[in-house]
N, C-alpha and C. Protein backbone atom coordinates (compact mmCIF):
# COMPACT_ATOMS: atom_id res chain seq x y z
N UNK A 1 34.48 29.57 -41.43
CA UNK A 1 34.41 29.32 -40.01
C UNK A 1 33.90 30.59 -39.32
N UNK A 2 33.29 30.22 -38.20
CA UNK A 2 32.36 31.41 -37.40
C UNK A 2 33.74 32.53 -36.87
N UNK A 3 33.16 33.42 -36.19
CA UNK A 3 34.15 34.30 -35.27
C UNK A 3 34.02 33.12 -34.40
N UNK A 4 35.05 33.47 -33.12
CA UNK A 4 35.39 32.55 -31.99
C UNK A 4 34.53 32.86 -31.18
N UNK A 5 34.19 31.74 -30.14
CA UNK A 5 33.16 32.51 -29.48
C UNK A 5 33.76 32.92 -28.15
N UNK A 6 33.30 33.50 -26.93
CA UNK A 6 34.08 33.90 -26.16
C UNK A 6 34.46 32.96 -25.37
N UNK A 7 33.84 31.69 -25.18
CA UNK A 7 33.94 30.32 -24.61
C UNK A 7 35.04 29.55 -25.36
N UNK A 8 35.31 29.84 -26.77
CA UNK A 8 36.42 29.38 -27.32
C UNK A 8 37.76 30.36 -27.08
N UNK A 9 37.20 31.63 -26.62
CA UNK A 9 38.68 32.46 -26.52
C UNK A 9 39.36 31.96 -24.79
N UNK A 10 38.16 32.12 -23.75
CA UNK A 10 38.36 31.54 -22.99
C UNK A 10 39.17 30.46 -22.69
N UNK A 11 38.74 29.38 -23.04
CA UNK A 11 39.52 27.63 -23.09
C UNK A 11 40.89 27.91 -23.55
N UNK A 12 41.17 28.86 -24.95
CA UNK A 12 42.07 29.12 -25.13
C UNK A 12 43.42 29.69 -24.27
N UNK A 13 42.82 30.74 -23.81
CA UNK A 13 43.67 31.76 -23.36
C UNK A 13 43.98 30.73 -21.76
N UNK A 14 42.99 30.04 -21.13
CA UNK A 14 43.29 29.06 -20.11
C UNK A 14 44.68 28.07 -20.25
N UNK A 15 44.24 27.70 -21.56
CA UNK A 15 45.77 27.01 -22.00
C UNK A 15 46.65 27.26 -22.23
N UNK A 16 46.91 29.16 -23.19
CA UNK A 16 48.12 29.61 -22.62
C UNK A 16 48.73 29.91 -21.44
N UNK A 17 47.56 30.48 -20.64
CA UNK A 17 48.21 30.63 -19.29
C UNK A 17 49.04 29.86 -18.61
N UNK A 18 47.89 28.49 -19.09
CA UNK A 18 49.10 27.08 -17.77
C UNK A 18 49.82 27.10 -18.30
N UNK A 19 50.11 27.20 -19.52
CA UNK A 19 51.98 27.16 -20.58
C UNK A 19 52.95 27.84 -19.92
N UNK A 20 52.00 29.11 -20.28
CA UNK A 20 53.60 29.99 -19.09
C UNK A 20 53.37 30.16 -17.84
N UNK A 21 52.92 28.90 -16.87
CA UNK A 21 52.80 28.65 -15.88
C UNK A 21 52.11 29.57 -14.93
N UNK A 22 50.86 30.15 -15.59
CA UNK A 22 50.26 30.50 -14.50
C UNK A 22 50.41 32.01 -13.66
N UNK A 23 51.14 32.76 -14.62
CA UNK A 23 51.41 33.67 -14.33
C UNK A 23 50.25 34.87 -13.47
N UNK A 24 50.55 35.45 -12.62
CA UNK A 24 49.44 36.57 -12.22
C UNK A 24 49.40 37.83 -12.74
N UNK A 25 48.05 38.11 -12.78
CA UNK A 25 48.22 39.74 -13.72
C UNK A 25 48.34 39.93 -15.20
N UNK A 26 48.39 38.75 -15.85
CA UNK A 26 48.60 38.93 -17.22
C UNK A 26 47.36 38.45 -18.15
N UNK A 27 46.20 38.33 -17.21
CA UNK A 27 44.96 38.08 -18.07
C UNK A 27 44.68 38.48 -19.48
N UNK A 28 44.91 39.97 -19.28
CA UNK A 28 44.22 40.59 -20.95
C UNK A 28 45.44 39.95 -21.88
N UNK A 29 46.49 39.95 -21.61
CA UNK A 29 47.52 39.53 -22.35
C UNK A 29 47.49 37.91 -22.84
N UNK A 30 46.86 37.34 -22.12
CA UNK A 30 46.54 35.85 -22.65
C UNK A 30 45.31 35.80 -23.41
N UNK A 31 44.18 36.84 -22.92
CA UNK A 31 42.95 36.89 -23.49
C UNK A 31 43.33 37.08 -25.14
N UNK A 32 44.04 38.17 -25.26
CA UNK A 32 44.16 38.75 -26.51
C UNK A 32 44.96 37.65 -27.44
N UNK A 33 46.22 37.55 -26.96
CA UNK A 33 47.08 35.92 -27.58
C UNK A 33 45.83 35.13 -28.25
N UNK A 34 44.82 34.34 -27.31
CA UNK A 34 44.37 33.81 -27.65
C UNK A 34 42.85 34.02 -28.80
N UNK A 35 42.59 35.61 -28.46
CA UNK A 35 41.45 35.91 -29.70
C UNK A 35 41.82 35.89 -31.07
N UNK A 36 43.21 36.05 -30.86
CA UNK A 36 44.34 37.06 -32.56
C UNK A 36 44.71 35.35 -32.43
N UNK A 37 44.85 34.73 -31.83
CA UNK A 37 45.22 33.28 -32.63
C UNK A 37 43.77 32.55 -33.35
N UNK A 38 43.03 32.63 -32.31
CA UNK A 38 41.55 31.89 -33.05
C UNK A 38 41.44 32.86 -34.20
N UNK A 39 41.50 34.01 -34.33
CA UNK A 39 40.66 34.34 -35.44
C UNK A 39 41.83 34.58 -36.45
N UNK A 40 43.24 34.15 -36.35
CA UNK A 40 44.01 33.96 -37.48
C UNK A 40 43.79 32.55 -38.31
N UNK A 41 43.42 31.53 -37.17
CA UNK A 41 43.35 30.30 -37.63
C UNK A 41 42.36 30.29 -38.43
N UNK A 42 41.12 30.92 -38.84
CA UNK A 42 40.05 30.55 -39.69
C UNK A 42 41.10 31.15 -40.84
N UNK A 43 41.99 32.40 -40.98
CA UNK A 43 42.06 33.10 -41.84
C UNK A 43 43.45 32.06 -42.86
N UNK A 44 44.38 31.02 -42.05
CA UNK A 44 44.91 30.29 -42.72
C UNK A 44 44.45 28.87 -42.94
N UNK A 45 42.95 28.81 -42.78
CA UNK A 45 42.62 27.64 -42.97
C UNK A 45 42.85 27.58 -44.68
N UNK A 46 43.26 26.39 -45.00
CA UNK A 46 43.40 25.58 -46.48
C UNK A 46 42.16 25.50 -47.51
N UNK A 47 40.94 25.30 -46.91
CA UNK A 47 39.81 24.85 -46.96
C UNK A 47 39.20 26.01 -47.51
N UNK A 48 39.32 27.25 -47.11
CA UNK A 48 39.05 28.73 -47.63
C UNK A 48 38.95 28.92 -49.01
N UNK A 49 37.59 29.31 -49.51
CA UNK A 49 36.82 29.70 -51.13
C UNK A 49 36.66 30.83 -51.34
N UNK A 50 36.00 31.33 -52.35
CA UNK A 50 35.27 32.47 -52.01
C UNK A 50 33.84 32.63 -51.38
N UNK A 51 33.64 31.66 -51.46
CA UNK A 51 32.18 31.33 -50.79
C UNK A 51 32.24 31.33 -49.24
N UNK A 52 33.13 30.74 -48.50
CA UNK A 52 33.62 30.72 -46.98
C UNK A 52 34.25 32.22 -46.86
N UNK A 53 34.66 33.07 -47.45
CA UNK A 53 35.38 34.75 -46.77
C UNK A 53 34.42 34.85 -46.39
C-alpha cells in the first residue's frame, strides 16, 4: 500500500476531531493521530509479502 496521501490524512484526522467533539487548538494533534494511524495500517495489513514491503 502507498504512503497516505495528505487528502487521506486529512479526512482522517477530520474524523477524529468530530469524535472528540470538535475540540479547538488541537489540530497538529489530530493531524499526527491520524498520519501514525494510516501509515500503521499498511504496516499491519495481513496481505503483506515480501514483494509489497
Amino acid at each position: 500500500m502507498p504512503e497516505p496521501t495528505e487528502q487521506d490524512i486529512r479526512e482522517r484526522a477530520h474524523r477524529l476531531w468530530e469524535q472528540a467533539g470538535k475540540p479547538t487548538g488541537r489540530e497538529d494533534e489530530f493531524w499526527q493521530a491520524a498520519e501514525q494511524e494510516l501509515r500503521n495500517k499498511d504496516k499491519s495489513d495481513p496481505m503483506r509479502t515480501p514483494d509489497t514491503l
